[in-house]
Protein backbone atom coordinates (compact mmCIF):
# COMPACT_ATOMS: atom_id res chain seq x y z
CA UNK A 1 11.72 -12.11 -16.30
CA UNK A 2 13.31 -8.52 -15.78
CA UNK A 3 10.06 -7.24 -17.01
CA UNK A 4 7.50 -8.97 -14.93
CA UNK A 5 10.27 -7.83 -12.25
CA UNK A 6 10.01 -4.64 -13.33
CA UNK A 7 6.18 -4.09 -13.30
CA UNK A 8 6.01 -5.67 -9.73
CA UNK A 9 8.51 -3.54 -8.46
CA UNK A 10 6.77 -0.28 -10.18
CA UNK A 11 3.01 -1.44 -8.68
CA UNK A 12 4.89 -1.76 -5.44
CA UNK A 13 6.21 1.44 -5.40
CA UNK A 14 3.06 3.28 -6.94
CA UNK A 15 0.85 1.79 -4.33
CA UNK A 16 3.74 2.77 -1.37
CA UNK A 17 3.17 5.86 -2.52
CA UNK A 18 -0.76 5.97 -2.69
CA UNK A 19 -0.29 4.82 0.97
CA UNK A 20 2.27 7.83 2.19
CA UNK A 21 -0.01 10.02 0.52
CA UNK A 22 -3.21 9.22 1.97
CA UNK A 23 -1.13 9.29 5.84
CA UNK A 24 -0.05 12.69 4.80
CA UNK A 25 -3.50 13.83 3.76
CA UNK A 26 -4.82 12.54 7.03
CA UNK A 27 -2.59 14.46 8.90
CA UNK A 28 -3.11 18.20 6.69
CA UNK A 29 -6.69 17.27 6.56
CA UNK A 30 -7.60 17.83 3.02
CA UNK A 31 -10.84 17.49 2.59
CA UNK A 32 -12.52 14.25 0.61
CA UNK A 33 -13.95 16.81 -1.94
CA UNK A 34 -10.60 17.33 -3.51
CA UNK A 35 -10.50 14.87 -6.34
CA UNK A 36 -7.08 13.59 -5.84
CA UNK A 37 -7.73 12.85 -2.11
CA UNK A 38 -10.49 11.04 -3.27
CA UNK A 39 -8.66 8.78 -5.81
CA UNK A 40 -5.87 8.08 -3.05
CA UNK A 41 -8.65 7.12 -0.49
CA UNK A 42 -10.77 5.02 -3.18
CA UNK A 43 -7.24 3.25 -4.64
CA UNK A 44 -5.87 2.48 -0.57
CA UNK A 45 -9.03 1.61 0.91
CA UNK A 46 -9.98 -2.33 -0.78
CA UNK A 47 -6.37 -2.66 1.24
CA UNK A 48 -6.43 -0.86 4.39
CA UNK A 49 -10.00 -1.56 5.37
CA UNK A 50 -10.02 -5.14 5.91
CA UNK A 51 -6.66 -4.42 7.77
CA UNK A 52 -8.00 -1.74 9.73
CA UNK A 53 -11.18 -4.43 10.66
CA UNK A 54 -8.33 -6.83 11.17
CA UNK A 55 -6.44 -5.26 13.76
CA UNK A 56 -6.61 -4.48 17.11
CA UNK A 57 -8.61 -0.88 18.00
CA UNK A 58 -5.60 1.11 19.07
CA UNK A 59 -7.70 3.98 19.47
CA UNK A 60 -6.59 7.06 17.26
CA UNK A 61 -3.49 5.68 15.68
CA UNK A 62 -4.49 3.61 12.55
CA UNK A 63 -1.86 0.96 12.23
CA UNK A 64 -3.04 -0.40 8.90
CA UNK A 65 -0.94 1.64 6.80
CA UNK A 66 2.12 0.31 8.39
CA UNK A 67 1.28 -3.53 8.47
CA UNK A 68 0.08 -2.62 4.69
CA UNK A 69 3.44 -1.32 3.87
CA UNK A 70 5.16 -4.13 5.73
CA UNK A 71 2.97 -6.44 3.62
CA UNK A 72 3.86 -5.00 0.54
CA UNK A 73 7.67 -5.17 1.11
CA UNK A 74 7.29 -8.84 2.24
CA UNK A 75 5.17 -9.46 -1.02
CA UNK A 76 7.14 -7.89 -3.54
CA UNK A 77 10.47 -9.94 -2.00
CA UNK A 78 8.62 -13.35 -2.08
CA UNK A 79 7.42 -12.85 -5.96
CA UNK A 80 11.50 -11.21 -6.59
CA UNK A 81 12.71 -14.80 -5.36
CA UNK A 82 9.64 -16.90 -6.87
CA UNK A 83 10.99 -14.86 -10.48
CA UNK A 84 14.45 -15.85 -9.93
CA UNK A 85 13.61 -19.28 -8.67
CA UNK A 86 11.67 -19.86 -12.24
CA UNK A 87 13.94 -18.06 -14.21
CA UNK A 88 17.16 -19.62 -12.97
């Protein structure tokens, strides 16, 4: 069980990441040519779209990464307690 906890936990953080990078990016304004700008945007947006779509227009300020975030917190806790719940 501590390694299925493990590997949640590590997607969890690698994809909380991927998220603080691509607000960062938004706000230096690298441009989409840069490949690694490109990977964040292509690995955050099957996420943060249908949020975005989701949510209320707000005008400039995109809340989607921070319900995404909260979402992945909130996730990551229920599956921690579902793994302890199985494993005893």
């Amino acid at each position: 069980m501590d390694f299925v906890l493990t590997i949640i936990k590590s997607g969890a953080l690698i994809y909380t990441i991927l998220i603080l990078a691509r607000v960062i990016s938004s706000w230096i304004h690298v441009g989409m040519d840069n490949p690694l700008v490109g990977f964040v945007y292509r690995a955050t947006e099957p996420v943060l779209g249908p949020l975005r779509n989701f949510l209320p227009d707000t005008g400039p300020l995109d809340l989607s990464p921070a319900v995404a975030l909260i979402g992945i917190v909130v996730i990551e806790k229920l599956m921690e307690m579902l793994l302890i719940a199985i494993g005893g």
